[in-house]
Protein backbone atom coordinates (compact mmCIF):
# COMPACT_ATOMS: atom_id res chain seq x y z
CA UNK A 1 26.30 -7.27 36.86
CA UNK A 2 27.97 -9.50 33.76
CA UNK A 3 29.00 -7.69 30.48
CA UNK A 4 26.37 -9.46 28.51
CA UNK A 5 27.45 -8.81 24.47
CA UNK A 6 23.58 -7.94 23.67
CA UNK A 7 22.45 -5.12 25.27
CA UNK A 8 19.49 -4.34 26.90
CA UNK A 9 16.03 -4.63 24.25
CA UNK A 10 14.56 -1.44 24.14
CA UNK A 11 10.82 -0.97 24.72
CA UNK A 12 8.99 -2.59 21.69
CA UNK A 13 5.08 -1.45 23.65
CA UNK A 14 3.00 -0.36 20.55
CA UNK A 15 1.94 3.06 20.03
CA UNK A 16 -1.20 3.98 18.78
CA UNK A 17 -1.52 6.26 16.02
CA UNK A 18 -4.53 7.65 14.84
CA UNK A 19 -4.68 9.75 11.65
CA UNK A 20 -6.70 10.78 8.80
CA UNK A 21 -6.05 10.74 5.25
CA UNK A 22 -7.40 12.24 2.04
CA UNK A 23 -9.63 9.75 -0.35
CA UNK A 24 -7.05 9.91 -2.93
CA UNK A 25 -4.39 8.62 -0.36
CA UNK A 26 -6.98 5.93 0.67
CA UNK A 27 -7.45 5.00 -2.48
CA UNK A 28 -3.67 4.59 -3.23
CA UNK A 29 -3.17 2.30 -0.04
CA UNK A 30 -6.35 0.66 -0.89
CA UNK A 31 -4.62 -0.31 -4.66
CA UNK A 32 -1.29 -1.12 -3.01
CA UNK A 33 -2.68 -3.77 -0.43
CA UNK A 34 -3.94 -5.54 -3.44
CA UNK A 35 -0.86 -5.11 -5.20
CA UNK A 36 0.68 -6.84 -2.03
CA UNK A 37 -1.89 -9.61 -2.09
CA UNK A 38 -1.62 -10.48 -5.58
CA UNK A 39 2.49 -10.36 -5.28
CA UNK A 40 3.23 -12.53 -1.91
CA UNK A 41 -0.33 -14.91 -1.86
CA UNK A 42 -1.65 -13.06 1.00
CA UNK A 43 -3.88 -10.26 2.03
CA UNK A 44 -2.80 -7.73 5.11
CA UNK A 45 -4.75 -5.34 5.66
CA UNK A 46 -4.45 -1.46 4.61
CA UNK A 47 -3.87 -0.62 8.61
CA UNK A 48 -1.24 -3.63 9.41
CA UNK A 49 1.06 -2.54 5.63
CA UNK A 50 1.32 1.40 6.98
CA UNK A 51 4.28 0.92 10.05
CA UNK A 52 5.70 -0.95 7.53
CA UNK A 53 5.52 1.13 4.66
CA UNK A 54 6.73 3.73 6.98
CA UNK A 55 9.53 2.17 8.33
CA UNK A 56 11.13 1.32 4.58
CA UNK A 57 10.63 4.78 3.72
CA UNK A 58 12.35 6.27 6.74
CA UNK A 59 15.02 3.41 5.92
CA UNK A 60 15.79 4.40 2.62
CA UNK A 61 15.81 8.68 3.39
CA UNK A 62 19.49 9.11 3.71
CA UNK A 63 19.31 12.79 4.45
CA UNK A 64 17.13 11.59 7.22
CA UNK A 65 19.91 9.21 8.38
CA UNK A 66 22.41 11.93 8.05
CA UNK A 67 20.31 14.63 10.27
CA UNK A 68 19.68 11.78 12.58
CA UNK A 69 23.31 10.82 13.27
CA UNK A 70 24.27 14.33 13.50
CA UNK A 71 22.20 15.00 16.11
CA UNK A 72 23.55 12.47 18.15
């Protein structure tokens, strides 16, 4: 097999999530995908900004990227 520099893409298959939230929280999300509209020209909805609203928030924990590279 060649030594190919890029290695293998890992699985990218969605995984769906289902959860519930509190009105307050709704609300919040609700008020932030406006936010988003009114700031970039263009609506997503509530359920398409929460992976990535997750993702910078797990991006930006640095005690979360220091637990996770010690456990490797």
């Amino acid at each position: 097999m060649p030594d190919l520099k890029l290695p293998q893409i890992p699985d990218r298959t969605p995984v769906k999530l289902s959860i519930m939230v509190m009105p307050d929280l709704h609300q919040s999300l609700t008020e932030y995908a406006s936010l988003y509209a009114s700031t970039y020209g263009r609506e997503e909805p509530v359920v398409e900004l929460i992976p990535a609203m997750l993702a910078a928030f797990l991006e930006s924990d640095r005690a979360f990227a220091r637990g996770r590279a010690g456990s490797k």
